[in-house]
Protein backbone atom coordinates (compact mmCIF):
# COMPACT_ATOMS: atom_id res chain seq x y z
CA UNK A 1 6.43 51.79 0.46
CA UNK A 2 3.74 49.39 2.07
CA UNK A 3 4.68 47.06 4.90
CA UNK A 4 5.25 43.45 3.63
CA UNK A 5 2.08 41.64 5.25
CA UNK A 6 3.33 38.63 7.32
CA UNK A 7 1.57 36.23 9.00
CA UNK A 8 3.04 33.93 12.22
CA UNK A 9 1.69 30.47 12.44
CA UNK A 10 1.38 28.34 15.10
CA UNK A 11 0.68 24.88 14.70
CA UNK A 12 -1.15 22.78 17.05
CA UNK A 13 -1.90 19.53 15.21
CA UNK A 14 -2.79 16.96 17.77
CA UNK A 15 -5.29 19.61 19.24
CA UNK A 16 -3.73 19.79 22.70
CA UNK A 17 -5.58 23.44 23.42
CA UNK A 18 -9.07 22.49 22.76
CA UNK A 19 -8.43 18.96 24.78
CA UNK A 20 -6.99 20.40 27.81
CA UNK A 21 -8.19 23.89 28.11
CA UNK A 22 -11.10 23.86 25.86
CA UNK A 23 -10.18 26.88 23.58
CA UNK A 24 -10.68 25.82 20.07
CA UNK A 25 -8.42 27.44 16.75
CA UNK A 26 -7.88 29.47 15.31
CA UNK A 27 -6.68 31.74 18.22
CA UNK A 28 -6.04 35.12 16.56
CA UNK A 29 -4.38 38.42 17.53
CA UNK A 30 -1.67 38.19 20.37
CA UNK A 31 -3.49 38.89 23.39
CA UNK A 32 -5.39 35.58 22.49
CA UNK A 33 -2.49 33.80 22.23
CA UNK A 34 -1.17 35.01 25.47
CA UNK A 35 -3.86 34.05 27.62
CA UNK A 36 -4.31 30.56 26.09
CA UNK A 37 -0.85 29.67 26.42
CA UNK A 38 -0.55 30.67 30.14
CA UNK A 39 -3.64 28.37 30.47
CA UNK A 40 -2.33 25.83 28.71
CA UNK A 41 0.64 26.24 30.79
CA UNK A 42 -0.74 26.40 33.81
CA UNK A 43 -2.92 23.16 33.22
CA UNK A 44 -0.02 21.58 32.04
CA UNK A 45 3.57 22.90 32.64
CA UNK A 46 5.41 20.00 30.75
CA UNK A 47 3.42 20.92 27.29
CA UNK A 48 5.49 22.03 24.69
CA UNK A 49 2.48 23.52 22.36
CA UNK A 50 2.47 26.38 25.48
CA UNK A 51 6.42 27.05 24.97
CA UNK A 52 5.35 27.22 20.90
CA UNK A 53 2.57 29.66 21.11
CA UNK A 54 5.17 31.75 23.07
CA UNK A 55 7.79 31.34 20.64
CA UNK A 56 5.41 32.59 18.53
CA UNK A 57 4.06 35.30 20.25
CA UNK A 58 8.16 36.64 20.44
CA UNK A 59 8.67 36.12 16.72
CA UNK A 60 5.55 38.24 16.25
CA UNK A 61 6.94 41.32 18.93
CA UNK A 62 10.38 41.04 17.00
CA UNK A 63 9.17 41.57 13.37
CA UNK A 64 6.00 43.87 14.38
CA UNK A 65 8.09 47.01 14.32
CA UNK A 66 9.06 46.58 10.53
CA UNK A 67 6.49 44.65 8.64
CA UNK A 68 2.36 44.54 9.62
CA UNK A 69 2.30 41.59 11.14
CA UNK A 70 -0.39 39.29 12.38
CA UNK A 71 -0.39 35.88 14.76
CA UNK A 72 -2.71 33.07 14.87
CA UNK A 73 -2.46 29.27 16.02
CA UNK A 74 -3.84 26.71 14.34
CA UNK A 75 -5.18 23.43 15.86
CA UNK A 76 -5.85 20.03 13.90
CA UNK A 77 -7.46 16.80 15.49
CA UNK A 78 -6.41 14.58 18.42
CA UNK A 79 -6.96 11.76 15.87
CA UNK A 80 -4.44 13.03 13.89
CA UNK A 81 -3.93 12.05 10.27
CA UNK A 82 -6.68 13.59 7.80
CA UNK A 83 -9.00 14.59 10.16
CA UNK A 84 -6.14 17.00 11.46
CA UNK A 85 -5.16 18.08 8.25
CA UNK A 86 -8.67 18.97 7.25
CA UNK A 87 -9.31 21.12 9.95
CA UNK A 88 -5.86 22.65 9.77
CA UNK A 89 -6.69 23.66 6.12
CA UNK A 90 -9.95 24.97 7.61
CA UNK A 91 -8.80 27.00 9.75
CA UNK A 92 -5.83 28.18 7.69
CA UNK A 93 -8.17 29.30 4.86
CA UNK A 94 -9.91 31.65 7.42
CA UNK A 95 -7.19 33.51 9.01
CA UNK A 96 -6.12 34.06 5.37
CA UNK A 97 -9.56 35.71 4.24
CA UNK A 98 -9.48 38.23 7.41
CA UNK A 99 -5.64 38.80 7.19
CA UNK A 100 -4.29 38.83 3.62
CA UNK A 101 -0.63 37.72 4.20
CA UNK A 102 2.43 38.26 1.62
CA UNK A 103 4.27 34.99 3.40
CA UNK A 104 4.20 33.60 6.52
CA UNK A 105 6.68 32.41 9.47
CA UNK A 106 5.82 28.97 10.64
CA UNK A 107 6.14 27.66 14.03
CA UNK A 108 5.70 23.84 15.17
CA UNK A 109 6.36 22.22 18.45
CA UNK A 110 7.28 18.49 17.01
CA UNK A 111 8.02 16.11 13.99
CA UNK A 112 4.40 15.43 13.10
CA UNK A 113 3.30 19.17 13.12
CA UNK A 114 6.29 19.43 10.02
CA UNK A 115 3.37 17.27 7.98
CA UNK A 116 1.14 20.09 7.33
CA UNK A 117 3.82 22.30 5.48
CA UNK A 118 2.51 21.29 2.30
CA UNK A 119 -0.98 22.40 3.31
CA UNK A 120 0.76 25.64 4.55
CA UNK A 121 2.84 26.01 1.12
CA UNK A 122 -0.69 25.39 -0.84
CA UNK A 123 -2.01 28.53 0.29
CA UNK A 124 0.84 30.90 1.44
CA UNK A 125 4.42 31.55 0.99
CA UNK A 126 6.73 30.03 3.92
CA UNK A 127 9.42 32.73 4.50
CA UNK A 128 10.90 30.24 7.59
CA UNK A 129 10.09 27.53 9.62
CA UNK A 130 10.85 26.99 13.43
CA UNK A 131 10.74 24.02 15.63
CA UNK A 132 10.31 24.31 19.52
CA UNK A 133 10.73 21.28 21.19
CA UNK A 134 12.51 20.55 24.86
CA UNK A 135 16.15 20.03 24.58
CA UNK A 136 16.08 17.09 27.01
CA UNK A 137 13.38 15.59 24.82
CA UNK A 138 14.43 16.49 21.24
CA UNK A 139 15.74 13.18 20.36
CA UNK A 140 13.52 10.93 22.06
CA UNK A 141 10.58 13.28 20.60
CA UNK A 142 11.59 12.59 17.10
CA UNK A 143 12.17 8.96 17.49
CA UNK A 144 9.02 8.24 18.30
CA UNK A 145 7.56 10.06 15.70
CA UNK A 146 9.34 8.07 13.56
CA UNK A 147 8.89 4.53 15.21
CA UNK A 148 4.98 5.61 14.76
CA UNK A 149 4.89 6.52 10.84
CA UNK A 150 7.25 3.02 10.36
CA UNK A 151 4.30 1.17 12.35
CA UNK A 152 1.74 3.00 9.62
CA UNK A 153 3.52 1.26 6.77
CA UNK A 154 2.08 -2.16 5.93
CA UNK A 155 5.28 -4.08 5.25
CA UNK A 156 6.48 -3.16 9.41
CA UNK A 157 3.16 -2.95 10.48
CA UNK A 158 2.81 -6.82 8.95
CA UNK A 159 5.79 -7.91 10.59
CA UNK A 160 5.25 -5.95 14.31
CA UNK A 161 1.57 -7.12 14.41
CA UNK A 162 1.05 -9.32 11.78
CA UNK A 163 3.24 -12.60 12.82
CA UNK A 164 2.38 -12.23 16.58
CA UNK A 165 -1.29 -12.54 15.28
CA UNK A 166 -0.34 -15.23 12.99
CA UNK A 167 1.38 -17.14 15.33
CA UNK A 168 -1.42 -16.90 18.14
CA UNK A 169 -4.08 -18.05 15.98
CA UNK A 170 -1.97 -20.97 14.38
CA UNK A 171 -1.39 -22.29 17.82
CA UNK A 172 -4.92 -22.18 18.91
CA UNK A 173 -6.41 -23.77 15.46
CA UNK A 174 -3.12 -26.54 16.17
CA UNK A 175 -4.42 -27.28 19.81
CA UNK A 176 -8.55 -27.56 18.26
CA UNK A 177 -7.24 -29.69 15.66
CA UNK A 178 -5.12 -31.83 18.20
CA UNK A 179 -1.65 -30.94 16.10
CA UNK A 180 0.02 -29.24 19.17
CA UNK A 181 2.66 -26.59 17.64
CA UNK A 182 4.36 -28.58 14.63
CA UNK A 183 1.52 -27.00 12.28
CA UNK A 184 2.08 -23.23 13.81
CA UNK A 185 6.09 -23.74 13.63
CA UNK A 186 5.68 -25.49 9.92
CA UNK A 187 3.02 -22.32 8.30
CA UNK A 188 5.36 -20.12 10.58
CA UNK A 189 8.90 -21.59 8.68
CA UNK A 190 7.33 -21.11 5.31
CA UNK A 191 5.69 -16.98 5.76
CA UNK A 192 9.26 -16.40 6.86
CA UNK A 193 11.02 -18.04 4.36
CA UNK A 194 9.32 -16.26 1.69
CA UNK A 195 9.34 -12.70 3.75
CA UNK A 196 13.24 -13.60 3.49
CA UNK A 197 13.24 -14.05 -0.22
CA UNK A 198 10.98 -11.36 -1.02
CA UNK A 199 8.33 -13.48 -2.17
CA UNK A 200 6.04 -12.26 0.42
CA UNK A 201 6.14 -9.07 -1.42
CA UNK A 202 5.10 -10.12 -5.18
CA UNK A 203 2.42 -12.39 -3.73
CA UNK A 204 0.46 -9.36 -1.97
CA UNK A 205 1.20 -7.41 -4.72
CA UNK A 206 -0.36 -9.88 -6.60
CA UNK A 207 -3.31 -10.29 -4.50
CA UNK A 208 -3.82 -6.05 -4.30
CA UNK A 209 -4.71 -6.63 -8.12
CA UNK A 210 -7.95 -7.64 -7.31
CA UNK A 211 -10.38 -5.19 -6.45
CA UNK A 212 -13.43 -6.85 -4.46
CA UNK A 213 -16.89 -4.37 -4.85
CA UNK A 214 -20.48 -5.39 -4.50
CA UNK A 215 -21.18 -2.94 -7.56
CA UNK A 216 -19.10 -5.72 -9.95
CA UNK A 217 -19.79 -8.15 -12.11
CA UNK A 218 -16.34 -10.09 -10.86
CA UNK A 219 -18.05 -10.21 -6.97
CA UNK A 220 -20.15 -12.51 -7.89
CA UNK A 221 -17.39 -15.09 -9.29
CA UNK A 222 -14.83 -13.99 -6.33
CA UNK A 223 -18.17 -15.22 -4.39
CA UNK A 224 -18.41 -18.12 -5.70
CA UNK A 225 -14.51 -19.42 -5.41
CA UNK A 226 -14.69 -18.63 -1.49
CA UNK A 227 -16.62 -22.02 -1.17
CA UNK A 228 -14.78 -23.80 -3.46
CA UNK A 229 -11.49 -22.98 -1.58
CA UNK A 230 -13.44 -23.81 1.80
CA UNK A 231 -14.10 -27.24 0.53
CA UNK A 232 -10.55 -28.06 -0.87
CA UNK A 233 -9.58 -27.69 2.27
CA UNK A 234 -12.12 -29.20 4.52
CA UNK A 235 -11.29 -32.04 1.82
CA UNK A 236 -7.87 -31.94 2.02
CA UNK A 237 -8.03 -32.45 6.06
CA UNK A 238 -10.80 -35.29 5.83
CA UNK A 239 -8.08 -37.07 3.82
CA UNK A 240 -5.58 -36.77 5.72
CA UNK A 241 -7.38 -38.08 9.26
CA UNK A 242 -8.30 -40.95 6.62
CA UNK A 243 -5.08 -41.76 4.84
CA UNK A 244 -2.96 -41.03 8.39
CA UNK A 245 -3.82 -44.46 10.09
CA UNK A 246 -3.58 -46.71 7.49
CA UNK A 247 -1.01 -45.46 5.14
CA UNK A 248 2.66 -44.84 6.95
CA UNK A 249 4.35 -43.87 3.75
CA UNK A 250 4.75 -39.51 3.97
CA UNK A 251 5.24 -39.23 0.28
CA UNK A 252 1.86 -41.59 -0.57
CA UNK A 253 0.14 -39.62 2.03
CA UNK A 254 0.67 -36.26 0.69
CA UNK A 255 -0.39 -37.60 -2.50
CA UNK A 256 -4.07 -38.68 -1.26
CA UNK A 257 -4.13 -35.10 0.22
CA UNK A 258 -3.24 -33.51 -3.07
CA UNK A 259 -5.13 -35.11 -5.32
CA UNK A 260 -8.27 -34.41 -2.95
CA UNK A 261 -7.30 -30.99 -2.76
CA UNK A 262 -6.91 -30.91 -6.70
CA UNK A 263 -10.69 -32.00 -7.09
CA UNK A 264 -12.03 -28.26 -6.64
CA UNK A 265 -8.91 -25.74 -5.67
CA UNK A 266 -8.52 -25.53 -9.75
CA UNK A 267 -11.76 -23.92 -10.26
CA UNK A 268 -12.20 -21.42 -7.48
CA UNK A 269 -8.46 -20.17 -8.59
CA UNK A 270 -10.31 -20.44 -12.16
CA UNK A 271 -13.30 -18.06 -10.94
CA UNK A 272 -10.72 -15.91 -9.60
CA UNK A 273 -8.78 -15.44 -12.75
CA UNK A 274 -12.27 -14.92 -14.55
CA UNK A 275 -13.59 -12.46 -12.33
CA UNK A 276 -10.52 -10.31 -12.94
CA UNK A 277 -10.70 -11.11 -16.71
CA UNK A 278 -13.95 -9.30 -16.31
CA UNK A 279 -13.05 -6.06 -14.39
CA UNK A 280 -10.10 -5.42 -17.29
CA UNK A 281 -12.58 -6.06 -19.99
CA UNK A 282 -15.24 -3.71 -18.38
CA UNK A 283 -12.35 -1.15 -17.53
CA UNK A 284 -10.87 -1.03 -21.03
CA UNK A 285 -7.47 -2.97 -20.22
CA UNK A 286 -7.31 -5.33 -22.83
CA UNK A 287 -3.42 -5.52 -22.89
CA UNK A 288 -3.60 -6.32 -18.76
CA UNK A 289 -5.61 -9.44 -19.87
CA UNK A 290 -2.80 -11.41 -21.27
CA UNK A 291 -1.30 -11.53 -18.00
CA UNK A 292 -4.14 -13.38 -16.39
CA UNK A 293 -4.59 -15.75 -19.97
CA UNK A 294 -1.40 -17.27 -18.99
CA UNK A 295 -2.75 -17.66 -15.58
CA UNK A 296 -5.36 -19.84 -16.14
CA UNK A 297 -3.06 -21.80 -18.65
CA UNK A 298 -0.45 -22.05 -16.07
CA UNK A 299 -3.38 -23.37 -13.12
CA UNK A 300 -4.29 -25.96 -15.72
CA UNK A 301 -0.77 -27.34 -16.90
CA UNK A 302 -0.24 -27.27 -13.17
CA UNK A 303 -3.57 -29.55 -12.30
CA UNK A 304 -2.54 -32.11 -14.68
CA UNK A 305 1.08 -32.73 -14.05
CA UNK A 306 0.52 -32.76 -10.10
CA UNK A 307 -2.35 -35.35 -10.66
CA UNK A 308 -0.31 -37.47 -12.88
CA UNK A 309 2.56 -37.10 -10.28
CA UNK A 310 -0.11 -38.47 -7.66
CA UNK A 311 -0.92 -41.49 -9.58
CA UNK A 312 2.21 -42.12 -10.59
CA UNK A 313 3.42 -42.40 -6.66
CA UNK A 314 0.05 -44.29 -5.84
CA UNK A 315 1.21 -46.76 -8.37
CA UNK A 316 -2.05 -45.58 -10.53
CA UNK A 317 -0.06 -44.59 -13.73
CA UNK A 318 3.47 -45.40 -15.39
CA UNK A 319 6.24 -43.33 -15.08
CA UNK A 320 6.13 -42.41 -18.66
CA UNK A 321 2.46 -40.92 -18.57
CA UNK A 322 3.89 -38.56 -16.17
CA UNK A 323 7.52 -37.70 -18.30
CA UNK A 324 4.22 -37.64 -21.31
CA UNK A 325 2.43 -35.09 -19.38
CA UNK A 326 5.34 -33.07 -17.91
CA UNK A 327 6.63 -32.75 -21.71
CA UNK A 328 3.06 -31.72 -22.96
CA UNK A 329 2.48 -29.10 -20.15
CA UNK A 330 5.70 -27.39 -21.07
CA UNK A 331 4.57 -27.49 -24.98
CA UNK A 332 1.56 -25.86 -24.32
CA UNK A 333 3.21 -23.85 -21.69
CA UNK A 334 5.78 -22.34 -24.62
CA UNK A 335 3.02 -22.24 -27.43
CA UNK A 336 0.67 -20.33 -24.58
CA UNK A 337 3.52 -17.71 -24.25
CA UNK A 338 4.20 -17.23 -27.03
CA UNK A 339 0.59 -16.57 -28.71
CA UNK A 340 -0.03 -14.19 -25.73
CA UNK A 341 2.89 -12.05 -26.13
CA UNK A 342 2.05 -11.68 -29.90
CA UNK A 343 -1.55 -10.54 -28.87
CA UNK A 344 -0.36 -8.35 -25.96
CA UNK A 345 2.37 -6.63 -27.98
CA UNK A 346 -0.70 -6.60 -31.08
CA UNK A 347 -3.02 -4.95 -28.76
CA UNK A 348 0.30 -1.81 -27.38
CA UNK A 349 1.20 -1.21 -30.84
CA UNK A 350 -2.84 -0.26 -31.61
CA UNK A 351 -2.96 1.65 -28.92
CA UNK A 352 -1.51 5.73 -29.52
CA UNK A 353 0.74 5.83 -27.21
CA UNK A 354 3.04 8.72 -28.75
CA UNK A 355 3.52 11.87 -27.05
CA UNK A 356 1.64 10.29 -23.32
CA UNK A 357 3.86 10.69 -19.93
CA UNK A 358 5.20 8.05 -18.36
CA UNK A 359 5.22 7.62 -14.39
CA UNK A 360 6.52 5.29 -12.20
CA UNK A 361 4.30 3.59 -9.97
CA UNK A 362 5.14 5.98 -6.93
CA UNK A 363 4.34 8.78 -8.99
CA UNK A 364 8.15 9.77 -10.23
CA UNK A 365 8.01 11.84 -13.75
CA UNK A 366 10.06 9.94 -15.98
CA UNK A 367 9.44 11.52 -19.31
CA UNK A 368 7.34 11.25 -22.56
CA UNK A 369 6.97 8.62 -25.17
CA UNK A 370 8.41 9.29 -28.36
CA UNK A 371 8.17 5.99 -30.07
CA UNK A 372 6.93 1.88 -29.87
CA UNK A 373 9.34 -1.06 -30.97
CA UNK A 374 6.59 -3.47 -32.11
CA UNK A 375 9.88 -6.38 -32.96
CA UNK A 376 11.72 -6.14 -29.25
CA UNK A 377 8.83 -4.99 -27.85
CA UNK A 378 9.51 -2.05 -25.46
CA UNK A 379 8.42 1.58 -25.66
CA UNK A 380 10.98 4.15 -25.81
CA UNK A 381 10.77 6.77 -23.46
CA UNK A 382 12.42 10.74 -23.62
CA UNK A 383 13.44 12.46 -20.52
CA UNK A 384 13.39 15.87 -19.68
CA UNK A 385 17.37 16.31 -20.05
CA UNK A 386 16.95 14.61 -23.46
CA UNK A 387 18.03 11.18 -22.60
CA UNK A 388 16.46 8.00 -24.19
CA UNK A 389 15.04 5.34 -22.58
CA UNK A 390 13.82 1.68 -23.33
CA UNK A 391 10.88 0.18 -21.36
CA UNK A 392 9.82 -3.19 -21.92
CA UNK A 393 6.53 -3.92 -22.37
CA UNK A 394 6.11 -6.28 -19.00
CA UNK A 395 6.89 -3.21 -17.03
CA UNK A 396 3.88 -1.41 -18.15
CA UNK A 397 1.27 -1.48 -15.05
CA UNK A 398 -1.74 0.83 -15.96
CA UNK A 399 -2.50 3.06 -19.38
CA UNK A 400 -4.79 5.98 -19.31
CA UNK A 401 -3.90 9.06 -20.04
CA UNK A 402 -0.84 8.54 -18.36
CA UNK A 403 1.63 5.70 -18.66
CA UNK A 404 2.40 3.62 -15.53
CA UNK A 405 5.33 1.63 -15.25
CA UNK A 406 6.50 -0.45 -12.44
């Protein structure tokens, strides 16, 4: 009976051999392993990638004797992340074309190395894994590791680096503009009010719709609202040095500031909307542009009952054009709705969505479609244990050849 062909692997992702001792992966056969580990070791007595390799090189000695066995270590990229990974697979893929292996014993000396098992797994069977770390530093080895993905993340990463960079620049455009700190502390009050509420969340989801590329049509519209929203602004503040000194009423004095603001900041938001508009009609998404239909209805409604509301508290208008124009926004508002949701559920029920899988957004199988409710206007969805479910149609994110549901 032939001896079961196993391989040990050693794992050196953050290339600590090639950086310190200048022997590059992979280091096969384990005589090789031997002498770079005592180098390693001997430029560096407190590296744990030296007391891996000879963790390895034991595992090797103590399965030898019954299976043909083989030993190699790996090494990835000080950079880490997929530079690492790609050279791991590299490397991987050639100790596998001289040495055929049934499975394989893997051997890491940290947290991060445990990232590459999949990369292992893709190509050979993992019989078991072991970790060698220092027992003094176990703990504080894996906590960083961890502290150090969380940073990756955007939502911590926002929050570790993001206010601190918020809050420096807010204080230095406050001391040009002669505020001192009440404009920093005011922007500052509001980002954390809506981190608190979770509105933070839905309004950079919001903004991740939009895709800008030089190679689309929409770029050129996106373009052309960065101006526009430059002006507003620039308009905005003009008023506001104007209106300060001779008008000591707040509530009059936001008005002059909003209705300056409301001159252009309703057309770049406009262009916006458009340009989008375009990229679903180019990509085929005709159901996604309902969404964005009520937008521009919504930025519209909006710019007229805000401008009444202006002129109302400037005295410029009666209180009954703005209850008139509050009561016609909602109208169209309703009537808006409703025609869109007729078109958007129109434009599902045409498509064939029978028999497609449905994802969530983070890639979870949820099961396949087995059937469209055009009057409540969900799709109905079967799991792999047989269960029914009922998606609305809002949920739906993306349609191809998979389903995408948030």
């Amino acid at each position: 009976m032939a001896k079961k062909r196993i391989l040990v692997l050693c794992v050196d992702r953050d290339n600590d051999l090639y950086e310190k001792v200048k022997i590059s992966g992979p280091v096969i056969g384990k005589q090789a392993n031997i002498d770079a580990a005592i180098k390693l070791a001997l430029k560096d007595p407190e590296e744990t990638d030296a007391n891996t390799m000879f963790e390895a090189v034991r595992i090797y000695d103590s399965i030898s004797k019954e299976s043909n066995a083989e030993i190699a270590t790996l090494t990835g990229d000080r950079a880490l992340g997929y530079f690492a990974d790609r050279e791991i697979a590299k490397q991987i893929d050639y100790v596998l074309r001289n040495f055929r292996a049934d499975s394989c014993i893997l051997v890491s000396d940290g947290a991060s190395d445990e990232q590459i098992m999949p990369i292992v797994q893709s190509r050979v069977k993992i019989d078991s894994v072991k970790l060698v770390v220092m027992k003094q530093a176990k703990e504080l080895e894996k906590t960083y590791f961890v502290l150090l993905e969380k940073l990756k993340e955007p939502h911590y990463a926002r929050i570790v680096w993001g206010v601190p960079a918020i809050i420096i620049l807010l204080l230095i455009i406050g001391e040009m503009l002669g505020l001192g700190w009440k404009l920093p502390a005011l922007l500052i009050s509001i980002y954390l009010f809506l981190m608190g509420f979770g509105i933070e969340e839905n309004i950079i989801r919001s903004f991740s719709n939009f895709q800008f590329s030089v190679e689309k049509l929409s770029f050129i519209l996106y373009l052309s609202a960065l101006p526009l929203l430059i002006i507003s602004l620039v308009l905005g503040y003009q008023e506001f040095l104007v209106r300060a000194q001779e008008t000591p009423e707040t509530l009059k004095l936001a008005a002059y500031v909003l209705l300056r603001l409301l001159l252009l900041l309703p057309w770049a938001v406009s262009l916006i909307i458009l340009g989008k508009i375009i990229d679903l009609l180019h990509e085929r998404k005709k159901y996604a542009v309902v969404k964005y239909g009520l937008y521009a209805v919504s930025v519209f409604i909006l710019w007229a009952v805000f401008t009444v509301a202006c002129q109302w508290i400037l005295a410029g208008v009666y209180f009954s054009d703005f209850v008139e124009t509050l009561i016609a926004g909602t109208v169209v508002a309703f009537i808006s709705l409703r025609v869109m949701e007729k078109i958007k559920v129109d434009l599902l029920t045409s498509m064939k969505l029978e028999s497609k899988e449905v994802l969530t957004e983070l890639g979870a199988y949820i099961g396949k479609i087995v059937g469209v409710d055009k009057r409540k206007g969900f799709i109905i969805v079967q799991t792999p244990f047989g269960h029914r479910l009922d998606f609305d149609f809002d949920r739906i994110s993306d349609i191809g050849e998979r389903v995408l549901i948030k």
